[in-house]
N, C-alpha and C. Protein backbone atom coordinates (compact mmCIF):
# COMPACT_ATOMS: atom_id res chain seq x y z
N UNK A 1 31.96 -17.57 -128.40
CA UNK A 1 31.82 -18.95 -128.79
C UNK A 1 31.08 -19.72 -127.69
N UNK A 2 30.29 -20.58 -128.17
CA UNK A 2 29.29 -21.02 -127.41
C UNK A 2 29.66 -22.54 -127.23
N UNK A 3 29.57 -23.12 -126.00
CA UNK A 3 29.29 -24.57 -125.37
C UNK A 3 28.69 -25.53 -125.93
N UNK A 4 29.30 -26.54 -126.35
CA UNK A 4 28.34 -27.53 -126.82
C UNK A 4 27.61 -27.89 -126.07
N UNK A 5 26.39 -28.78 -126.46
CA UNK A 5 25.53 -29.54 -125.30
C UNK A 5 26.73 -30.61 -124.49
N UNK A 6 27.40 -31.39 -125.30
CA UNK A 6 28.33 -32.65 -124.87
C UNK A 6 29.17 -31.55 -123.59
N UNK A 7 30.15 -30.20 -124.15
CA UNK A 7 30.55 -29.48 -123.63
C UNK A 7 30.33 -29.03 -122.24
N UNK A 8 29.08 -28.94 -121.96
CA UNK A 8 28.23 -28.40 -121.19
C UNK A 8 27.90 -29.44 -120.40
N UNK A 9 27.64 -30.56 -120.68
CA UNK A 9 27.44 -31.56 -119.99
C UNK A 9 28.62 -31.95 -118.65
N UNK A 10 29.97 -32.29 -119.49
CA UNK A 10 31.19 -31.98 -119.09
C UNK A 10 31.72 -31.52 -118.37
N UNK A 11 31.22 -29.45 -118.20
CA UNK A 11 31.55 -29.23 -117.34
C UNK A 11 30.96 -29.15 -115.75
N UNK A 12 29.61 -29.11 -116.15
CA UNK A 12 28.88 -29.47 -114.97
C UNK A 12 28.58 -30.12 -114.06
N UNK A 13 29.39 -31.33 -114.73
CA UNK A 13 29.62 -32.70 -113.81
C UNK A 13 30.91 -32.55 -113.36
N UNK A 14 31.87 -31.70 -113.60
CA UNK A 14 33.36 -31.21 -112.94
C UNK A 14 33.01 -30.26 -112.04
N UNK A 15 32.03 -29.40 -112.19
CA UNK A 15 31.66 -28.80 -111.11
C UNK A 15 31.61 -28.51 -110.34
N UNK A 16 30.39 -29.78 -110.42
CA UNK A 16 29.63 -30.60 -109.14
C UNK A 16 30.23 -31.62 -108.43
N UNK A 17 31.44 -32.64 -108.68
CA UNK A 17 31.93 -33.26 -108.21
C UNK A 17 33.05 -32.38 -107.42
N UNK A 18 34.08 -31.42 -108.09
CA UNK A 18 34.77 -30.07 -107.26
C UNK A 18 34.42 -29.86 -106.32
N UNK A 19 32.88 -28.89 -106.67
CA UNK A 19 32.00 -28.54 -105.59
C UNK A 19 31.96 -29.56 -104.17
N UNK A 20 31.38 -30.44 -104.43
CA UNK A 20 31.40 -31.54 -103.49
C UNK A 20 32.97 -31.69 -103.04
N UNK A 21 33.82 -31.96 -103.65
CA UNK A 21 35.07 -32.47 -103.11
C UNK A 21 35.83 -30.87 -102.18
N UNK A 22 34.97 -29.82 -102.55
CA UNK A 22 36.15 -28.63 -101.87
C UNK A 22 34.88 -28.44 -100.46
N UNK A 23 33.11 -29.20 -100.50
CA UNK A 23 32.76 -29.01 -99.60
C UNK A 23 33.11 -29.77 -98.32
N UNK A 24 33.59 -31.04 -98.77
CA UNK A 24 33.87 -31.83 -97.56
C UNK A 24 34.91 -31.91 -96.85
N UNK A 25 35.85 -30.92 -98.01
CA UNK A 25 37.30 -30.63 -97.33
C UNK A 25 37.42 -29.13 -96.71
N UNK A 26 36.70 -28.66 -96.53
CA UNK A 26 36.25 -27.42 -95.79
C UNK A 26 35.36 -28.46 -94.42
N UNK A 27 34.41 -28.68 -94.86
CA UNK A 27 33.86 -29.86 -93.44
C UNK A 27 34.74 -30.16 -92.43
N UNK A 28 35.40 -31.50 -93.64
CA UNK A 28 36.52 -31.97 -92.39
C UNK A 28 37.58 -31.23 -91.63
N UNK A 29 38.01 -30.17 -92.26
CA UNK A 29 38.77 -29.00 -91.77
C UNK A 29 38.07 -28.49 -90.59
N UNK A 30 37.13 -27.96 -90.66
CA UNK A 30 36.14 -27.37 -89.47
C UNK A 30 36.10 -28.21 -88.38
N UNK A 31 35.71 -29.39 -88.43
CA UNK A 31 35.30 -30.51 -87.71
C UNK A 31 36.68 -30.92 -87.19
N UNK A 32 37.67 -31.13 -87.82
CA UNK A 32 39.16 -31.89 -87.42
C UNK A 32 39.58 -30.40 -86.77
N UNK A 33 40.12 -29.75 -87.21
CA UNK A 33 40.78 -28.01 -86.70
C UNK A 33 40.14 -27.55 -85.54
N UNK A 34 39.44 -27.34 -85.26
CA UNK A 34 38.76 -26.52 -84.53
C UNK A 34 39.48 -25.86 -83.05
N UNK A 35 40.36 -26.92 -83.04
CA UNK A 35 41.45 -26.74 -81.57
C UNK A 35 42.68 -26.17 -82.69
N UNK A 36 42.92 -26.24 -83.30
CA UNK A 36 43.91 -25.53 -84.40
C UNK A 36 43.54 -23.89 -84.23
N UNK A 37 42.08 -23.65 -84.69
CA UNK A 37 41.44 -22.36 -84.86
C UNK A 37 41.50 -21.92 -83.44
N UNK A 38 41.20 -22.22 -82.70
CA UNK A 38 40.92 -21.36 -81.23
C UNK A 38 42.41 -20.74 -81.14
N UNK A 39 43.70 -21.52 -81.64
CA UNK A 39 44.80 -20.60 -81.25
C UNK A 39 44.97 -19.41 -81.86
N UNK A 40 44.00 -18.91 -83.04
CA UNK A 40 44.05 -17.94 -83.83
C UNK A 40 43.34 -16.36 -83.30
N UNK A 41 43.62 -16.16 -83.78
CA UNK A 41 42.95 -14.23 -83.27
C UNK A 41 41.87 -14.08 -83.42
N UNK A 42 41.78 -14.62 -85.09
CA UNK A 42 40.46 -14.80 -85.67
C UNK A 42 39.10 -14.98 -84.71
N UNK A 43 39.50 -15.99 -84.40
CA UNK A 43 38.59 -17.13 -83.77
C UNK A 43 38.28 -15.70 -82.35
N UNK A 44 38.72 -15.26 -82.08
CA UNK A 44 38.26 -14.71 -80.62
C UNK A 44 37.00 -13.94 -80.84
N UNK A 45 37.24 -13.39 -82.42
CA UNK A 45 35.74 -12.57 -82.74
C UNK A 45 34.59 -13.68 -83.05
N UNK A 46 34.72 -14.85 -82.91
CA UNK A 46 33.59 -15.74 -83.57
C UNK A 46 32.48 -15.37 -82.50
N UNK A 47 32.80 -15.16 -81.24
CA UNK A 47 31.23 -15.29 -80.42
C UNK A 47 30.95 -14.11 -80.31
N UNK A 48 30.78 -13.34 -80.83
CA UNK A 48 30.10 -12.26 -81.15
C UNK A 48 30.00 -11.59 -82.42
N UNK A 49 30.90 -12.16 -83.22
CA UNK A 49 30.58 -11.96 -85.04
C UNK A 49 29.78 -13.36 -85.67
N UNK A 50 29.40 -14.16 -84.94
CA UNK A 50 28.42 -15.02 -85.65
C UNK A 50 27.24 -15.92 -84.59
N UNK A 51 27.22 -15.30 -83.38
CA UNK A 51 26.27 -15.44 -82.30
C UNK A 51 26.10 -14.43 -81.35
N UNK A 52 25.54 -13.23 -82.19
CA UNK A 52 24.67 -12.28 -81.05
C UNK A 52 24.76 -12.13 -80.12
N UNK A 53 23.20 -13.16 -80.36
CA UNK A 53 21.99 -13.72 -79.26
C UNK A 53 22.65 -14.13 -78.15
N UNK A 54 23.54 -14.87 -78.00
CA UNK A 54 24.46 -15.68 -76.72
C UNK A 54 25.11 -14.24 -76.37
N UNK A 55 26.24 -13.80 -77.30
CA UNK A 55 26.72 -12.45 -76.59
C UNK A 55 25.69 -11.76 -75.90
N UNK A 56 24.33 -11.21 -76.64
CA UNK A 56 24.28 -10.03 -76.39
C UNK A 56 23.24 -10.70 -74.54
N UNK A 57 22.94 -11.99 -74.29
CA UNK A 57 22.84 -12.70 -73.17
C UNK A 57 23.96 -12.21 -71.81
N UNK A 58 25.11 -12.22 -72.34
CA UNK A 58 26.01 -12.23 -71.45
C UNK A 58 26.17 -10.79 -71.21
N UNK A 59 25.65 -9.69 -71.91
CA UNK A 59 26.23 -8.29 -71.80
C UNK A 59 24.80 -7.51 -71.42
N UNK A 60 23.63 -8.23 -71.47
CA UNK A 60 22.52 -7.64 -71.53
C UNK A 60 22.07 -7.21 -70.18
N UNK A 61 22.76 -8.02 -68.44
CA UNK A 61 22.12 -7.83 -66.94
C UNK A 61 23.64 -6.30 -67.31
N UNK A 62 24.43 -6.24 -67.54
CA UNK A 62 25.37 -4.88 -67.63
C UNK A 62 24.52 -3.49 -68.10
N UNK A 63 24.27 -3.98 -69.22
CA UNK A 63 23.47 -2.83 -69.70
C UNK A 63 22.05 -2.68 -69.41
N UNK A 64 21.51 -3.39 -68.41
CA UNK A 64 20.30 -2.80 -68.35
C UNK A 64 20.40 -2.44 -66.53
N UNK A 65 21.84 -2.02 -65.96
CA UNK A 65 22.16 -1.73 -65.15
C UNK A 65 22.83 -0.36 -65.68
N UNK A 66 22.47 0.24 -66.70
CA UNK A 66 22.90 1.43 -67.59
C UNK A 66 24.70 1.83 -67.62
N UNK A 67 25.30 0.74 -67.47
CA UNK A 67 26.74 0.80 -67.70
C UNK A 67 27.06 1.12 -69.18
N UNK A 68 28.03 1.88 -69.63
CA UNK A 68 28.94 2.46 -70.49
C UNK A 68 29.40 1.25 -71.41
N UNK A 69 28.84 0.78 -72.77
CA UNK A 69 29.68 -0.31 -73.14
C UNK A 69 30.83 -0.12 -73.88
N UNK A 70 31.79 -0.60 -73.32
CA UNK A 70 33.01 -0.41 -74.72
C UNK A 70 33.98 -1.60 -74.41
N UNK A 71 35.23 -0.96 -75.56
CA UNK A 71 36.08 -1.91 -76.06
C UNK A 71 37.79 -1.21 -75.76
N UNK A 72 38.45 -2.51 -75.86
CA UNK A 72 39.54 -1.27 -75.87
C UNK A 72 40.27 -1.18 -77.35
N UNK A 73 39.02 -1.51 -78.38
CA UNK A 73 39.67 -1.14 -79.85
C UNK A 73 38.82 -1.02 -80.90
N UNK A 74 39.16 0.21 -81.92
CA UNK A 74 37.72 0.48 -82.57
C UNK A 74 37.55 -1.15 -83.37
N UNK A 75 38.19 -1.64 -83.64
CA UNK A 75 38.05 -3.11 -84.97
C UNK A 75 36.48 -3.68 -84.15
N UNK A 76 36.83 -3.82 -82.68
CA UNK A 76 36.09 -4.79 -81.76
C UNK A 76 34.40 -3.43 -81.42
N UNK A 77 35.12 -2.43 -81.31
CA UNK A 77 33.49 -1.74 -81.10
C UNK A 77 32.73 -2.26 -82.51
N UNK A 78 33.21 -1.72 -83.68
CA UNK A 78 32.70 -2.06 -84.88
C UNK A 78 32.59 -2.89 -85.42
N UNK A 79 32.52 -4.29 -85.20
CA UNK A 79 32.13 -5.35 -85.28
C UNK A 79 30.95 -5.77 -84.58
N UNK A 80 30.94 -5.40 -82.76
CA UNK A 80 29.94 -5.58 -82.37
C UNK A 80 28.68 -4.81 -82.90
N UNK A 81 29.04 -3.34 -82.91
CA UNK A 81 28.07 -2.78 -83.80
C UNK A 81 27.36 -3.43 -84.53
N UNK A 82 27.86 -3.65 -85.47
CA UNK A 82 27.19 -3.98 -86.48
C UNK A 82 26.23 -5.82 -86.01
N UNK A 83 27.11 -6.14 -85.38
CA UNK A 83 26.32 -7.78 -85.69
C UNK A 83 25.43 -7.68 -84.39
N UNK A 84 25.57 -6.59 -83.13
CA UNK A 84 24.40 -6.74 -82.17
C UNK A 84 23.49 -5.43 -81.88
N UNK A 85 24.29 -4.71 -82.84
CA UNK A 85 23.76 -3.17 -82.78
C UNK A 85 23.44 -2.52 -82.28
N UNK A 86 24.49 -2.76 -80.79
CA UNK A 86 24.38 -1.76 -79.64
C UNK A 86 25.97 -1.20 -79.90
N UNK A 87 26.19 0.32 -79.64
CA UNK A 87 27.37 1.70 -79.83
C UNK A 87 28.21 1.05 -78.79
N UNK A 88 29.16 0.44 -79.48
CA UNK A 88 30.26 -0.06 -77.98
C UNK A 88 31.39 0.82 -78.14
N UNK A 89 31.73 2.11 -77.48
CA UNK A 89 32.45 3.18 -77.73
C UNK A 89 33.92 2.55 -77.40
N UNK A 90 35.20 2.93 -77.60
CA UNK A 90 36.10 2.92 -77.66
C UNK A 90 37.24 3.65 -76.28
N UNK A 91 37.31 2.39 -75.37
CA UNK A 91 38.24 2.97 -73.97
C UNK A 91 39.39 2.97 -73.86
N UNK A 92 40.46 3.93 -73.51
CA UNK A 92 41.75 4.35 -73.61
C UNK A 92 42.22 4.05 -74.80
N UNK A 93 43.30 4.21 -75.13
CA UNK A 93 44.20 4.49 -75.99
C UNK A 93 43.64 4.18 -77.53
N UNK A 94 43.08 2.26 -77.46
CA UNK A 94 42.61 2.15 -78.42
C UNK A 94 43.42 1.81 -79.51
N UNK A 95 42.93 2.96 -80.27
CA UNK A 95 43.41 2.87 -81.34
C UNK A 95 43.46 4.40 -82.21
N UNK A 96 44.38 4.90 -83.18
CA UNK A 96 43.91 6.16 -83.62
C UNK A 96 42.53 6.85 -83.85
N UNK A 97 41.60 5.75 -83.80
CA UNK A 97 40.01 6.14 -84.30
C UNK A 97 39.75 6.48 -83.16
N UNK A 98 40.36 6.41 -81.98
CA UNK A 98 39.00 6.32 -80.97
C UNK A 98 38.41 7.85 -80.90
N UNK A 99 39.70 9.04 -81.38
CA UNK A 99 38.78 10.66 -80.82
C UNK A 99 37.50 10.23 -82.19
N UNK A 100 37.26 9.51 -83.05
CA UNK A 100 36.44 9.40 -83.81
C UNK A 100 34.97 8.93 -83.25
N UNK A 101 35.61 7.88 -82.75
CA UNK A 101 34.73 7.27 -81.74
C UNK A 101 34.41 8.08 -80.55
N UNK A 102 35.17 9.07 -79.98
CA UNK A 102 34.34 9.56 -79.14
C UNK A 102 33.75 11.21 -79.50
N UNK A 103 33.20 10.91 -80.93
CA UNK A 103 32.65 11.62 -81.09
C UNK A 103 31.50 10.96 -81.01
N UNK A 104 31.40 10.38 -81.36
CA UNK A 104 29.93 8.98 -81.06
C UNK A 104 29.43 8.87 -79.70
N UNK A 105 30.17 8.59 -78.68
CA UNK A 105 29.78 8.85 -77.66
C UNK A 105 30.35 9.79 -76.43
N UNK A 106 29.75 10.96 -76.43
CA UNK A 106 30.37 12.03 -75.59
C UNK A 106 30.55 11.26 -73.82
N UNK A 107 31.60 10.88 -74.16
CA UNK A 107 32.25 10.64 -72.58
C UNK A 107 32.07 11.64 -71.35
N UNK A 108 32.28 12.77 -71.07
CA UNK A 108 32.05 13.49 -70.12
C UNK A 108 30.35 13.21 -69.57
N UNK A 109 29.74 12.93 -70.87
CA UNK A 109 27.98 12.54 -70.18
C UNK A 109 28.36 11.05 -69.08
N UNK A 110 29.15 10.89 -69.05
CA UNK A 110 29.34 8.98 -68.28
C UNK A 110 30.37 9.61 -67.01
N UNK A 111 30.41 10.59 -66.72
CA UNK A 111 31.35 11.14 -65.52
C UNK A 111 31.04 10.99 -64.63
N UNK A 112 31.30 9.90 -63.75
CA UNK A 112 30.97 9.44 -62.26
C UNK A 112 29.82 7.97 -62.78
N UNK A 113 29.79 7.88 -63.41
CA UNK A 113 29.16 6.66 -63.93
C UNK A 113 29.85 5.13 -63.90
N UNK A 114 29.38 3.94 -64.36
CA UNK A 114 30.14 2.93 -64.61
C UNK A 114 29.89 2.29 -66.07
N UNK A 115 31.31 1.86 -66.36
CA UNK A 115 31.43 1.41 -67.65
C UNK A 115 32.24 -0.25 -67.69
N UNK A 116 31.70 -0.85 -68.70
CA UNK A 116 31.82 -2.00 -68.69
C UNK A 116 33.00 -2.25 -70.03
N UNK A 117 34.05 -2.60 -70.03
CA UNK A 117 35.38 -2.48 -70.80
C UNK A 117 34.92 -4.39 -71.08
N UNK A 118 34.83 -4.45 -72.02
CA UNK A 118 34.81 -6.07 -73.36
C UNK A 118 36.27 -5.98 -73.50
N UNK A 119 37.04 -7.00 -73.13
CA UNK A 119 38.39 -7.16 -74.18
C UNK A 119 38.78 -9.02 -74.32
N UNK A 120 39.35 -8.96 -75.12
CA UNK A 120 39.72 -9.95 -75.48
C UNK A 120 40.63 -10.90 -74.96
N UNK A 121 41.63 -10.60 -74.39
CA UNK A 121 42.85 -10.85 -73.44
C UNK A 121 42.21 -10.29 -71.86
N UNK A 122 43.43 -11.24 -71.10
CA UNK A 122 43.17 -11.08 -69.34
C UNK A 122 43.83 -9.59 -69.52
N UNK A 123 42.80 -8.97 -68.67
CA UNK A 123 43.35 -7.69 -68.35
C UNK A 123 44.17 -7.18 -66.79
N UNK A 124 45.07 -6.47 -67.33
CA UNK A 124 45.80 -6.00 -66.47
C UNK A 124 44.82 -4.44 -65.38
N UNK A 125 44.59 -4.94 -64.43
CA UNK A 125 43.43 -3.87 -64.04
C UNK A 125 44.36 -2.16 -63.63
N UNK A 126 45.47 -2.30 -63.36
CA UNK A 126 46.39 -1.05 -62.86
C UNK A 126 46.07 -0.26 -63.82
N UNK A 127 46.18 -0.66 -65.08
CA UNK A 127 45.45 0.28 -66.58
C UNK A 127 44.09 0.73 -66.44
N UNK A 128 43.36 0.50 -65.63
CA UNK A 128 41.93 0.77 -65.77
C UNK A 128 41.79 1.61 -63.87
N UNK A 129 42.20 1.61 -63.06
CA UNK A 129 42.68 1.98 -62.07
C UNK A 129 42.85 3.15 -61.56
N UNK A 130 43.23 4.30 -62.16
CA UNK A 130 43.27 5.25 -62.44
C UNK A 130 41.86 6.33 -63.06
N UNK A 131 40.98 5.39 -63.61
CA UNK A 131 39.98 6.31 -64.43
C UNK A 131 38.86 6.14 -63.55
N UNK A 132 38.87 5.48 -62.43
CA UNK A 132 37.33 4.39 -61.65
C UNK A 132 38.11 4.69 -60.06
N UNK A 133 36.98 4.67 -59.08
CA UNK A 133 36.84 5.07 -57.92
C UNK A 133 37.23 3.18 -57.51
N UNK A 134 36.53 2.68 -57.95
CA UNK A 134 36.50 1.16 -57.84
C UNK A 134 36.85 0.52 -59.35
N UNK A 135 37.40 -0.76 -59.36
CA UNK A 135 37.53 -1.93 -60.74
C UNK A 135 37.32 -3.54 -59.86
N UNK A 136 36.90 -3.60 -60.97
CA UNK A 136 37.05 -5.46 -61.03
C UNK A 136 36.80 -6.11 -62.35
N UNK A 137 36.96 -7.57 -62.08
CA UNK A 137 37.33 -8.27 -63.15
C UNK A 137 36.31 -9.11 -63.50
N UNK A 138 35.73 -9.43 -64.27
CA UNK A 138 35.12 -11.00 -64.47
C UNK A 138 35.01 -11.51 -66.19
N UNK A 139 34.99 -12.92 -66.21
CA UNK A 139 34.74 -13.69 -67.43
C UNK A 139 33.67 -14.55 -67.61
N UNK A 140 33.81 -14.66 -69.02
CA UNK A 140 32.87 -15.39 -69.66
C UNK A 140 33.20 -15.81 -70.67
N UNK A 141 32.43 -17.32 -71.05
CA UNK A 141 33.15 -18.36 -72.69
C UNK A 141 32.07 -18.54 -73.00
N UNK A 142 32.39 -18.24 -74.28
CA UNK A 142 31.40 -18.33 -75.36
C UNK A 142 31.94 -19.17 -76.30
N UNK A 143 31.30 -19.52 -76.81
CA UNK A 143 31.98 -20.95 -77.76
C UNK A 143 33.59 -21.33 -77.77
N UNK A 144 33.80 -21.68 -76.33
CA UNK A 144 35.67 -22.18 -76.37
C UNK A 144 36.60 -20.72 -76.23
N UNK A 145 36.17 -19.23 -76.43
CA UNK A 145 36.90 -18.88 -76.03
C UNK A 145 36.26 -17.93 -74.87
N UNK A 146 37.89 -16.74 -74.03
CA UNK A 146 37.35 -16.52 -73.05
C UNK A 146 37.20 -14.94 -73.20
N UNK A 147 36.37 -14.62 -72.61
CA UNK A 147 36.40 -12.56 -73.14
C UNK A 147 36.07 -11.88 -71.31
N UNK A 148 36.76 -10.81 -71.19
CA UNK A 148 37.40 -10.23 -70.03
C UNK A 148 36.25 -9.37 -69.74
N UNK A 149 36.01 -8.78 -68.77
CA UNK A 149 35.04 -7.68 -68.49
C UNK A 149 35.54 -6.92 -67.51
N UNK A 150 35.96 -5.96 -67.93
CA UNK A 150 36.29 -5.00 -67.09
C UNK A 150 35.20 -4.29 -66.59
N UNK A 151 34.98 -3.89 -65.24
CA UNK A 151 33.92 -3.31 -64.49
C UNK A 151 34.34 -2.09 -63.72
N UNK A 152 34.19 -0.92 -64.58
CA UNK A 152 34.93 0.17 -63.70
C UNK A 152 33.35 1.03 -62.96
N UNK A 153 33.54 1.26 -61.68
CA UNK A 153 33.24 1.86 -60.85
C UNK A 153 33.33 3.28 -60.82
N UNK A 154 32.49 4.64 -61.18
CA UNK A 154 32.80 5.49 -60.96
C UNK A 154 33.91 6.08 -61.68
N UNK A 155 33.35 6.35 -63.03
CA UNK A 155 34.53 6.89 -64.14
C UNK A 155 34.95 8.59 -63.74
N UNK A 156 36.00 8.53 -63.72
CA UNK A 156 36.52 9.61 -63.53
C UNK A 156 37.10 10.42 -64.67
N UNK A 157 35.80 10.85 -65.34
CA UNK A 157 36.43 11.48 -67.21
C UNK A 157 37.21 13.09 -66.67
N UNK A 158 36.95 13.99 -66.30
CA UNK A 158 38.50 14.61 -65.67
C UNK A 158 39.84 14.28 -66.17
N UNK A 159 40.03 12.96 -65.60
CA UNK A 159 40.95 12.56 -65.30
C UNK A 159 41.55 11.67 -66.65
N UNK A 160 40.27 10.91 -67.42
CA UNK A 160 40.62 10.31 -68.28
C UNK A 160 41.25 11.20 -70.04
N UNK A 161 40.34 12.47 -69.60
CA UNK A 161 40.24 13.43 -70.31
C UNK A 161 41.80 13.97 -70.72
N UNK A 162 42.39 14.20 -69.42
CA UNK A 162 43.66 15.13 -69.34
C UNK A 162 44.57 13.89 -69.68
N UNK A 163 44.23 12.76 -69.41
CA UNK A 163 45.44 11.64 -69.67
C UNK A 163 45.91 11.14 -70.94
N UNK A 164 44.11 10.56 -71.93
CA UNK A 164 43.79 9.72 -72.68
C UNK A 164 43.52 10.69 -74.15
N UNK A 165 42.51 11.99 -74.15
CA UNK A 165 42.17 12.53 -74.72
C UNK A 165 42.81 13.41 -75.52
């Protein structure tokens, strides 16, 4: 059964006024919230699931110092993947994917090397301590929030191998 013209008229102007009324209440939400959102989880992937270019700024003097990039969870390698499309392999424990992930990137090739650990939360370095001759810490904010960089010195896959693997 088919729409009248009057019909049709009708609904298109319910629409469009909807439309409009669910865009500005999404607006003002964005615009009013925004300190609401940063307390969310969500929000920690925004600077690098919807600005690259700025991430891949902050990660780019690391890697062209040929450091190891990873994460300490496949969700976060595979996200970056995809939105900056550099292999951010998966460090300690992780997550069940990671022997998946390190099939992707053969770790023993990075043995005595340095790798650069992305996480989301302040990291506890005693966890990273053990796999590196040397560690340290540093940060960076990207749109309001803050993301951790672990800097390990001299990976000791041996060691990570018999522990982690």
């Amino acid at each position: 059964m088919w729409l009248s013209r009057e019909e049709l008229v009708k609904s298109l102007k319910f629409m469009a006024w909807f439309g409009t009324i669910l865009i500005v209440a999404v607006a003002a939400f964005m615009a009013f919230a925004s300190d609401a959102w940063k307390q969310q989880a969500l929000y920690e992937s925004i600077g690098f699931e919807f600005k690259p270019e700025e991430f891949a700024g902050m990660i780019q003097p690391y890697e062209s110092q040929q450091f190891l990039l990873a994460t300490d969870s496949y969700s976060s390698s595979a996200i970056i993947f995809e939105r900056y499309g550099k292999n951010f392999t998966v460090f300690g424990d992780g997550s069940r994917q990671v022997l998946q992930n390190d099939t992707i990137t053969e770790l023993s090739r990075y043995s005595g090397r340095n790798v650069l650990i992305l996480l989301k939360s302040e990291p506890d370095l005693m966890q990273f301590i053990p796999y590196f001759k040397t560690v340290e810490s540093r940060q960076f904010r990207l749109h309001g929030v803050t993301f951790y960089l672990v800097l390990g010195y001299g990976f000791d896959y041996p060691f990570y191998r018999d522990s982690v693997l």
